[in-house]
N, C-alpha and C. Protein backbone atom coordinates (compact mmCIF):
# COMPACT_ATOMS: atom_id res chain seq x y z
N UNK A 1 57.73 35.46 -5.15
CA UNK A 1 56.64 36.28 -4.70
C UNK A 1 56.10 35.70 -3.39
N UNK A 2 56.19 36.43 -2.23
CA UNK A 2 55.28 36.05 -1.07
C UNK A 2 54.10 36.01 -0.93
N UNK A 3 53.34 34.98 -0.13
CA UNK A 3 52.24 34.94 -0.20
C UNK A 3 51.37 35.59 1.28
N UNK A 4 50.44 36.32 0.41
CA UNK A 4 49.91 37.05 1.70
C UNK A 4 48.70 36.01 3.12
N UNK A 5 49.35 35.98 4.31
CA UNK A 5 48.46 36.02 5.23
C UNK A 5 47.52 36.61 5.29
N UNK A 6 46.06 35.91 5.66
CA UNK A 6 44.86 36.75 5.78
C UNK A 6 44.72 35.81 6.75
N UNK A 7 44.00 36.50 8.31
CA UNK A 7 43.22 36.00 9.32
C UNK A 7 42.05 35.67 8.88
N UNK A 8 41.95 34.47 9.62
CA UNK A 8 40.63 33.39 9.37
C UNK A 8 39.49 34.50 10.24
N UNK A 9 39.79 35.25 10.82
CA UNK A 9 38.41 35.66 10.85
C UNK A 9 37.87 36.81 10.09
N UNK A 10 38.44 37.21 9.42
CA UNK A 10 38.50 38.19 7.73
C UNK A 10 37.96 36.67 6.85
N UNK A 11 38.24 36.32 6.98
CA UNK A 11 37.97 35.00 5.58
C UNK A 11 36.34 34.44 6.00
N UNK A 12 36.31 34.40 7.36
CA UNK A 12 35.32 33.80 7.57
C UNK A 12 33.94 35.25 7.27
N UNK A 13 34.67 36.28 7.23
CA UNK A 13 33.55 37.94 7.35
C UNK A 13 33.31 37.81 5.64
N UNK A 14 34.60 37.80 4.77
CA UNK A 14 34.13 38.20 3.89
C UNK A 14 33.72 37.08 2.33
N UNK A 15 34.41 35.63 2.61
CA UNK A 15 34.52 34.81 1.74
C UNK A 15 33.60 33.67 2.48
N UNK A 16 34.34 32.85 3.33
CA UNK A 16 33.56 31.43 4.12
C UNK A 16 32.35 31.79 4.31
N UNK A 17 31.92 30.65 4.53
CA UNK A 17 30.43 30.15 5.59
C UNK A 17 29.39 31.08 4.76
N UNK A 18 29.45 31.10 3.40
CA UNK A 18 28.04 31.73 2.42
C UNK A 18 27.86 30.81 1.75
N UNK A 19 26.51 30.76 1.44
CA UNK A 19 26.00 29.70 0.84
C UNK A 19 24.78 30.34 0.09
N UNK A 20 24.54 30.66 -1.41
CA UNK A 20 22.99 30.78 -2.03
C UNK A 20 22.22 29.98 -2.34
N UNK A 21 21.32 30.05 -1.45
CA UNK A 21 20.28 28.73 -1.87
C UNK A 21 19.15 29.24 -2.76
N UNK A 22 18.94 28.97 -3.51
CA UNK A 22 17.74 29.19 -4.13
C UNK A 22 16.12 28.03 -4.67
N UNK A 23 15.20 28.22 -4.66
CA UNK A 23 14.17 28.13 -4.50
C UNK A 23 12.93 28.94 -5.59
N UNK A 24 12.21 27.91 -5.51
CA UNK A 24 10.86 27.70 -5.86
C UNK A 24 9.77 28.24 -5.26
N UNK A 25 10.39 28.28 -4.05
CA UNK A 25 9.00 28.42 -2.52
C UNK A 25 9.10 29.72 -2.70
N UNK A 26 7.95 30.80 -3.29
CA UNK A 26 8.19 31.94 -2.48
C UNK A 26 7.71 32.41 -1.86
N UNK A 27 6.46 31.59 -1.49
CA UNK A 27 5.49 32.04 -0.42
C UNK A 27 6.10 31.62 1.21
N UNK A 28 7.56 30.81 0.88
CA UNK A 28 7.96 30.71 2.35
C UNK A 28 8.97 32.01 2.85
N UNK A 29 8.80 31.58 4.47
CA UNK A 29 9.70 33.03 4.58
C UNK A 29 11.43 32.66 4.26
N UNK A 30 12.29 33.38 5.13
CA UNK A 30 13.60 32.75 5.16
C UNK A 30 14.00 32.18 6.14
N UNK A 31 13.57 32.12 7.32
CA UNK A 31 13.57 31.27 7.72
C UNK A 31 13.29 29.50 7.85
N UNK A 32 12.19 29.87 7.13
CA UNK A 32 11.64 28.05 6.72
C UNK A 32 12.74 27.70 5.83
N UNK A 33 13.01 28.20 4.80
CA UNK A 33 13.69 27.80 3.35
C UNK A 33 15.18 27.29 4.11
N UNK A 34 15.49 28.27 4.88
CA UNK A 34 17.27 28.17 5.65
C UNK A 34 16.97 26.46 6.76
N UNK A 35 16.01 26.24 7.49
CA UNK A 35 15.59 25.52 8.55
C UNK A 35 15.27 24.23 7.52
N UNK A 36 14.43 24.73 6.34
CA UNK A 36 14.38 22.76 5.51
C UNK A 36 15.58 22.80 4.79
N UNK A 37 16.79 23.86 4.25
CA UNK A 37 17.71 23.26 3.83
C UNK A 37 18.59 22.72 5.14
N UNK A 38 18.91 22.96 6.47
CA UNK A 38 19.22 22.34 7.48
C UNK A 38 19.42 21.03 7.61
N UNK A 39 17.77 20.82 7.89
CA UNK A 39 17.11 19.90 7.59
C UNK A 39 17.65 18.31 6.57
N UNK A 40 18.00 18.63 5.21
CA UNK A 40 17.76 18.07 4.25
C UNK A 40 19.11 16.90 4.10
N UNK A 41 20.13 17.06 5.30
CA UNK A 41 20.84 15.97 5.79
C UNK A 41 20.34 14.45 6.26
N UNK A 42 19.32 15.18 6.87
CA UNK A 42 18.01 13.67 7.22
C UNK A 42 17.54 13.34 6.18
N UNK A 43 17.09 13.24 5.07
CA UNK A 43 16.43 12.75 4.18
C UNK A 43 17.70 11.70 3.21
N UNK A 44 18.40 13.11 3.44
CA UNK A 44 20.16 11.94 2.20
C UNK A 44 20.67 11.05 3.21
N UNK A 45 20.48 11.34 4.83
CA UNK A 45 20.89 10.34 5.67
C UNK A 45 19.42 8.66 5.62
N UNK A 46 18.77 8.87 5.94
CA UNK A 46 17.45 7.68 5.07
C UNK A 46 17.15 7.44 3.93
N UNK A 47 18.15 8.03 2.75
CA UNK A 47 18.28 7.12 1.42
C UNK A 47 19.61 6.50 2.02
N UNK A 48 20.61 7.30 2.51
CA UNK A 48 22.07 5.77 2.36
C UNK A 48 21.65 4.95 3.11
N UNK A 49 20.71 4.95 4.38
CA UNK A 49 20.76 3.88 5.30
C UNK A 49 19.83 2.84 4.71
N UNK A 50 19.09 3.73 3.89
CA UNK A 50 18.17 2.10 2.77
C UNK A 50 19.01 1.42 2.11
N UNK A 51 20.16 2.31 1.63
CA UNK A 51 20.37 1.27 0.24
C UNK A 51 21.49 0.33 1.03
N UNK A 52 21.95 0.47 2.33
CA UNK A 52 22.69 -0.37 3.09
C UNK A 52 22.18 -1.76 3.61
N UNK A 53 20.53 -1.38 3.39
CA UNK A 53 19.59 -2.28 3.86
C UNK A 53 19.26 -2.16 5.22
N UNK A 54 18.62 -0.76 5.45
CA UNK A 54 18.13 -0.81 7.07
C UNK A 54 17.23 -1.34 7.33
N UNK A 55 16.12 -0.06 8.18
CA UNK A 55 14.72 -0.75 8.09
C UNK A 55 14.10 -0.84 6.76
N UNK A 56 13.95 0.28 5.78
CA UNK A 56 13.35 0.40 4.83
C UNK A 56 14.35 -0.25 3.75
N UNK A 57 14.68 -1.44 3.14
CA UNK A 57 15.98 -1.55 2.57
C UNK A 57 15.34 -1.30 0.99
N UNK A 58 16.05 -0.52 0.17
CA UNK A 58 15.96 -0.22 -0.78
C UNK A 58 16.61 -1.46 -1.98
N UNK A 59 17.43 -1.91 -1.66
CA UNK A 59 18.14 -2.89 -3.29
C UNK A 59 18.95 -4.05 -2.29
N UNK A 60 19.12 -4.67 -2.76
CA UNK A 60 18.96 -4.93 -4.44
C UNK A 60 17.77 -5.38 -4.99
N UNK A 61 17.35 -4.36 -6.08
CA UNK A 61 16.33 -4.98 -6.55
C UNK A 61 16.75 -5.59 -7.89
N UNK A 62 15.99 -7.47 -7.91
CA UNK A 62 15.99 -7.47 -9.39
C UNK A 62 14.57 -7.72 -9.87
N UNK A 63 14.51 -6.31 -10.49
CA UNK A 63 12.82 -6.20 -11.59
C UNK A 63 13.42 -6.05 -13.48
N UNK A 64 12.49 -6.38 -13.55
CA UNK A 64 12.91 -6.57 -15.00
C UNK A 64 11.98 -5.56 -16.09
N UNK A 65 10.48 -5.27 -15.36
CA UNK A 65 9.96 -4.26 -15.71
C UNK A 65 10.22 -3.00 -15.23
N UNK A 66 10.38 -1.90 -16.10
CA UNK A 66 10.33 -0.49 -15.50
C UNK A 66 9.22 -0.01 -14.31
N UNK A 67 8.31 -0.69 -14.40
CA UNK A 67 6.85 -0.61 -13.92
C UNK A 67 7.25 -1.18 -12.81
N UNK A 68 7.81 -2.13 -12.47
CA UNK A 68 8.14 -3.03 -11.45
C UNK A 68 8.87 -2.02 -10.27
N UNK A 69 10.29 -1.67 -11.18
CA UNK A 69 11.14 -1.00 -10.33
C UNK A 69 10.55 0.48 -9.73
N UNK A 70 9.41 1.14 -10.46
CA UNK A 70 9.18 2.17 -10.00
C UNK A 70 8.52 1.66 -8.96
N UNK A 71 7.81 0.98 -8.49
CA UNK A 71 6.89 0.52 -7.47
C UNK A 71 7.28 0.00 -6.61
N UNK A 72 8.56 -0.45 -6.55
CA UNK A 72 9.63 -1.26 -5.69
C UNK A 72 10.35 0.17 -4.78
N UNK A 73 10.61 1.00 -6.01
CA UNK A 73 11.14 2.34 -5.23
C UNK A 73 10.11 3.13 -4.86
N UNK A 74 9.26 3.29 -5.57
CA UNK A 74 7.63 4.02 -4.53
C UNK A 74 7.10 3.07 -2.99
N UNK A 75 7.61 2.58 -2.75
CA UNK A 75 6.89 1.43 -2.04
C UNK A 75 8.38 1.83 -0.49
N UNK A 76 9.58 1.47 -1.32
CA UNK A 76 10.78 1.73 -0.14
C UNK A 76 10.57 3.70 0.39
N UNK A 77 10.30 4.59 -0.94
CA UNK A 77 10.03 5.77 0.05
C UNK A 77 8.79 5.84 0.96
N UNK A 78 7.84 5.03 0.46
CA UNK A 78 6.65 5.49 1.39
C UNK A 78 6.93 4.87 2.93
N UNK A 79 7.35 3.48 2.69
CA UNK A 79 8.09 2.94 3.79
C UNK A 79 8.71 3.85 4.84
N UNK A 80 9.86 4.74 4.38
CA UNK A 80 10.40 5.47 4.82
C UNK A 80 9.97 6.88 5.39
N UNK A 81 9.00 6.87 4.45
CA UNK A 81 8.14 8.32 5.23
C UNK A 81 7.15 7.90 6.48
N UNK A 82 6.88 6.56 6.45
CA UNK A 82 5.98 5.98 7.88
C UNK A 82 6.95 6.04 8.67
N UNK A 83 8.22 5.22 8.56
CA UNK A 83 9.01 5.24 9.25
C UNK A 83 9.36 6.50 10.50
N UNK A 84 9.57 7.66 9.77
CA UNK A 84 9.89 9.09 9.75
C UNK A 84 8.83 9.76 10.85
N UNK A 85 7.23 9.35 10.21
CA UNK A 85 6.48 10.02 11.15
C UNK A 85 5.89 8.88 12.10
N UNK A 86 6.41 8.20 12.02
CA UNK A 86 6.34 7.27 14.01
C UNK A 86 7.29 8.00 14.65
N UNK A 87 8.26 8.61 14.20
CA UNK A 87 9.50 8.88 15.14
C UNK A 87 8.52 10.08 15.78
N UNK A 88 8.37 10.97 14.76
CA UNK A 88 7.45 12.05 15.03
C UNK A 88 6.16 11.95 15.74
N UNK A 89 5.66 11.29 15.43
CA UNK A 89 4.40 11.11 16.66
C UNK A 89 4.62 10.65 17.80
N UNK A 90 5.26 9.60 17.85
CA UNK A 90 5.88 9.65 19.34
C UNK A 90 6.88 10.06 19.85
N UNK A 91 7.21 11.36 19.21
CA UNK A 91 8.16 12.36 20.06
C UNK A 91 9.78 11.27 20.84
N UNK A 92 10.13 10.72 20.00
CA UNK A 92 11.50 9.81 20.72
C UNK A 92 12.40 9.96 19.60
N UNK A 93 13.29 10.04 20.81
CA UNK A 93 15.05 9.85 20.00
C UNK A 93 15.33 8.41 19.63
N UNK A 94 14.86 7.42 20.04
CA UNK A 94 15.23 6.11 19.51
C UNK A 94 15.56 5.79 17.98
N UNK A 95 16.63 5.17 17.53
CA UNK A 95 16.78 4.90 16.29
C UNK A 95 15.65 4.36 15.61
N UNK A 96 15.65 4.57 14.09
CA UNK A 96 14.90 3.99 13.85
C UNK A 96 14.65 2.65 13.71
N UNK A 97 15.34 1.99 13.78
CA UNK A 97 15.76 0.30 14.01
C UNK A 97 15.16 -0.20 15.04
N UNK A 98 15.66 0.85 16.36
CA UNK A 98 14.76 0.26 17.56
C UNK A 98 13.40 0.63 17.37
N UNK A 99 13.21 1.83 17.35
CA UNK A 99 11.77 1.75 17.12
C UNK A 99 11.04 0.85 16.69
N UNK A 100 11.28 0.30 15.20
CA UNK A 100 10.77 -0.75 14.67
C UNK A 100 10.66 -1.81 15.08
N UNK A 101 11.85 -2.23 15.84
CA UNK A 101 11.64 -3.46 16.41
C UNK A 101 11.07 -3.59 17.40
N UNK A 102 10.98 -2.11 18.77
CA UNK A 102 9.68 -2.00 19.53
C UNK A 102 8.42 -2.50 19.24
N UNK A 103 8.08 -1.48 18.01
CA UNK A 103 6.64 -2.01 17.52
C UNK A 103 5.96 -3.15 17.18
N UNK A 104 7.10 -3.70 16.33
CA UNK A 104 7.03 -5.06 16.32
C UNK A 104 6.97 -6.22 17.28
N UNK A 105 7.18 -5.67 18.57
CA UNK A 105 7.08 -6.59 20.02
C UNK A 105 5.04 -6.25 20.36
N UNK A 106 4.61 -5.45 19.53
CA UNK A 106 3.18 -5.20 20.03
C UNK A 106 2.72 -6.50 19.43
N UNK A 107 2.08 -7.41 19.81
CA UNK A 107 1.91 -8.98 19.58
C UNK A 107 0.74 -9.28 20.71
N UNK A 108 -0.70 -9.61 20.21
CA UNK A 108 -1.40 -10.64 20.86
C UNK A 108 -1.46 -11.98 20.16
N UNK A 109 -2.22 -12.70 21.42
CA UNK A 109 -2.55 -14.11 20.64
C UNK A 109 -3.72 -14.46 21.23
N UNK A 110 -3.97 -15.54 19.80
CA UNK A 110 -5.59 -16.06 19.68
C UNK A 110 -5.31 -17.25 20.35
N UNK A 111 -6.37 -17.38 20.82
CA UNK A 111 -6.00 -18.82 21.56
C UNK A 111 -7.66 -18.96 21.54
N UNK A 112 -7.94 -21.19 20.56
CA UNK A 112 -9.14 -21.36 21.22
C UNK A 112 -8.94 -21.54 21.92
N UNK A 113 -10.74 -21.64 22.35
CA UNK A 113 -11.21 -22.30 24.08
C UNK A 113 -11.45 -23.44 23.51
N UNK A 114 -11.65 -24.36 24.60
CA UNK A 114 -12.10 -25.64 24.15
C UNK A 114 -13.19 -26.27 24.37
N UNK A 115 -14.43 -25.02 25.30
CA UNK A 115 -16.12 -25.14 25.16
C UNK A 115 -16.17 -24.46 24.11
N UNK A 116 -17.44 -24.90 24.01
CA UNK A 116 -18.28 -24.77 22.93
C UNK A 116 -18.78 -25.62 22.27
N UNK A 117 -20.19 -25.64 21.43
CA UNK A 117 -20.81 -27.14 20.92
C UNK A 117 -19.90 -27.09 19.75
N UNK A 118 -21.39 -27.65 18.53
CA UNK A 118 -20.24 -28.00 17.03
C UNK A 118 -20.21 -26.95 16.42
N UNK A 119 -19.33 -27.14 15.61
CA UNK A 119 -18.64 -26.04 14.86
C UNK A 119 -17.58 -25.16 15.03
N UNK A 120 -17.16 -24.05 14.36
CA UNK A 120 -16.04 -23.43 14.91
C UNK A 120 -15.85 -23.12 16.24
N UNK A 121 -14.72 -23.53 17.13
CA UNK A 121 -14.77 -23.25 18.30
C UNK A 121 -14.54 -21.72 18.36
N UNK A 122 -14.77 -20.90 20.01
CA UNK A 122 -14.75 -19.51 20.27
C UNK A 122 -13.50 -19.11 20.40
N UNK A 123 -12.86 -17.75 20.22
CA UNK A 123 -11.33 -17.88 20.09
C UNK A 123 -11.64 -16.55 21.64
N UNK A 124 -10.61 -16.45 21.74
CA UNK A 124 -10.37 -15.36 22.91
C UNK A 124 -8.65 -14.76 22.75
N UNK A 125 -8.85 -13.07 22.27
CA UNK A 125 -7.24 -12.73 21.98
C UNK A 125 -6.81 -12.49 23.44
N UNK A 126 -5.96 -12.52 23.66
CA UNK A 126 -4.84 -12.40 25.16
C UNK A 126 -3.85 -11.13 25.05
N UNK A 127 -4.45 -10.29 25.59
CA UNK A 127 -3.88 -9.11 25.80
C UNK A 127 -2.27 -9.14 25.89
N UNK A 128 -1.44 -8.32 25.31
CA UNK A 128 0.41 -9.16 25.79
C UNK A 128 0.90 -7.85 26.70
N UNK A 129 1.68 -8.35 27.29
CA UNK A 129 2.09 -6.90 28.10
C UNK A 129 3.50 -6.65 27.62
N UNK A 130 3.18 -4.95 27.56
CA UNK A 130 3.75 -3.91 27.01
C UNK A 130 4.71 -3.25 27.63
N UNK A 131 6.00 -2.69 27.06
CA UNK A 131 6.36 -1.85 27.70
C UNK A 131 6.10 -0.19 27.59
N UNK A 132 6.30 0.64 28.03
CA UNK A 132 5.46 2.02 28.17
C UNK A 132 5.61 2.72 26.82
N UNK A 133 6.73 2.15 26.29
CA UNK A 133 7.22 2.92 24.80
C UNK A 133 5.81 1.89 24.03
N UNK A 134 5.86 1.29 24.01
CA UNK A 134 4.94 0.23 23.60
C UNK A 134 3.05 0.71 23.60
N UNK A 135 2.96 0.95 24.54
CA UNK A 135 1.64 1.29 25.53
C UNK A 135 1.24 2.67 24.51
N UNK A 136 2.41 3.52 25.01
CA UNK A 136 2.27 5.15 24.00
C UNK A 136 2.02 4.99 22.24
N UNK A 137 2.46 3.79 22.16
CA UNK A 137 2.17 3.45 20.49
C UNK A 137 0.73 2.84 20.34
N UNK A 138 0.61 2.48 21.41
CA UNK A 138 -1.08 1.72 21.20
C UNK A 138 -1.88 3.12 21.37
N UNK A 139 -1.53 3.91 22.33
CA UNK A 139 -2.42 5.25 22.33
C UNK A 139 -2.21 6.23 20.90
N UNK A 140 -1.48 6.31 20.79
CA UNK A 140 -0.83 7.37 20.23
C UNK A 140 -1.80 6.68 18.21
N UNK A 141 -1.41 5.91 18.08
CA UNK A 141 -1.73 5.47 16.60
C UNK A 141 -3.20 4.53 16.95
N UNK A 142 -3.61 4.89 18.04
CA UNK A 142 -5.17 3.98 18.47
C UNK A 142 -5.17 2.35 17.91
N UNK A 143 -4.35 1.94 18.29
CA UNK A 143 -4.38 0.63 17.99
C UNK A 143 -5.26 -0.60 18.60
N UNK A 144 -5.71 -0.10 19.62
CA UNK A 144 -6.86 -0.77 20.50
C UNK A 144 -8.07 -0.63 19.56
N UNK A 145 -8.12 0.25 18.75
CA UNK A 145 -9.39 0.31 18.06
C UNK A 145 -9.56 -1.17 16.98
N UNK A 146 -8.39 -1.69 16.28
CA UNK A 146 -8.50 -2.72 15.51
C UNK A 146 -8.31 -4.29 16.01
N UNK A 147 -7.49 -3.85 17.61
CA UNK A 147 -7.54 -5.03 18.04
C UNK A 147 -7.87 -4.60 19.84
N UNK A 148 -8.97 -4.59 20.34
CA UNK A 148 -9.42 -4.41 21.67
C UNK A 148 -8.79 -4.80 22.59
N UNK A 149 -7.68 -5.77 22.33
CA UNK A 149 -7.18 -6.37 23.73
C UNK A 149 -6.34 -5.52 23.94
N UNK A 150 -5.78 -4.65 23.20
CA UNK A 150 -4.39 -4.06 23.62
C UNK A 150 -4.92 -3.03 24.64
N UNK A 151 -6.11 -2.50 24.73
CA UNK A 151 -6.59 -1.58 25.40
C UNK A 151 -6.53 -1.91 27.24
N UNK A 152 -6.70 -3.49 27.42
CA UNK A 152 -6.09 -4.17 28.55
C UNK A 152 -4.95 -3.95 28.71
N UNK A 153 -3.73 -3.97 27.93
CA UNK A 153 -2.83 -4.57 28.51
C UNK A 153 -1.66 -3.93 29.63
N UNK A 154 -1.22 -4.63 30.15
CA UNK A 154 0.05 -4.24 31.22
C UNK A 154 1.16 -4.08 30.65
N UNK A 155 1.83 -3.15 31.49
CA UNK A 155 3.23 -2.59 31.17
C UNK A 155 4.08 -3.72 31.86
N UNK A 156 5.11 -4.12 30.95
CA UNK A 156 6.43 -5.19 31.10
C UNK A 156 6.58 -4.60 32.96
N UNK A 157 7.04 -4.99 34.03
CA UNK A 157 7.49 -4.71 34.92
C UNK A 157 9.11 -5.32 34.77
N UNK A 158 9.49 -4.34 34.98
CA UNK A 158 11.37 -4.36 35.20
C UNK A 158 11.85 -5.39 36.37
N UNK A 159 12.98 -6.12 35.34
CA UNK A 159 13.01 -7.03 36.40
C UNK A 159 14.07 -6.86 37.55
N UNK A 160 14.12 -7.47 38.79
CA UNK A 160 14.30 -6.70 39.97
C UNK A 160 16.09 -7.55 40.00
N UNK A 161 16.99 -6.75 40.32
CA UNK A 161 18.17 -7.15 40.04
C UNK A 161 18.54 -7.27 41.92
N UNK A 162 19.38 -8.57 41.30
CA UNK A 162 19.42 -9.63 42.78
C UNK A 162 20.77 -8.50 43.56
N UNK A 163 20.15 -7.95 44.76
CA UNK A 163 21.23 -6.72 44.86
C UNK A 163 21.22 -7.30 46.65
């Protein structure tokens, strides 16, 4: 018995590329529902990159209480949802790795003075300079509000290549 040829673009009209999704939401339209199932590659893509141990590293955990482990895994998603909306508030393509480790370059220091009579000496924080990705995170999440110096500080200047 021969087998019948059918053009892929008949296959693709009447069989391929359908998909029923169904849902809970029905107050959304179809568009939203089609756009967060899209979507929902990013979320299964930031559970594998936890459990690989990214930024947010998920395991190995060893807990021995149930209580433990739920809080260990409540603790790695919330992680991951901060994670998620830094990307989002500051509007950047940067991984999330870099990002993190950006932020993590936001760093002052205390430094005493060495007037003053007795008792605890006066401290003075030292503004650190920033680079602009840096700067936009101090605006953006008001971080000058908990620590004032950052509200000083200078942007890293690029260094000048011996040309």
């Amino acid at each position: 018995m021969a087998r019948r040829f059918c053009p892929p673009k008949l296959l693709e009209k009447t069989r391929l590329g359908r998909r029923v999704l169904c849902t809970d939401r029905h107050t959304w339209g179809i568009e939203r529902i089609v756009h967060a199932f899209r979507g929902q590659w990013k979320v299964e893509e930031m559970f594998r990159r936890s459990k690989k141990g990214g930024v947010v590293p998920w395991g190995p955990s060893f807990q021995r209480a149930d209580g433990s482990l739920r809080l260990h895994t409540f603790a790695a998603v919330i992680g991951l949802m901060l994670v998620s909306l830094a990307k989002i508030a500051l509007g950047t393509d940067a991984s999330a790795r870099g990002l993190m480790e950006s932020l993590a370059g936001i760093r002052a220091t205390l430094v005493r003075t060495t007037k003053g009579g007795m008792g605890r000496r006066p401290t003075i924080l030292l503004a650190p300079d920033l680079t602009a990705e840096q700067c936009r995170a101090v605006e953006v999440f008001e971080l000058a509000r908990w620590m004032p110096a950052l509200s000083s500080c200078r942007k890293k200047r690029p260094l000048k290549s011996a040309a």
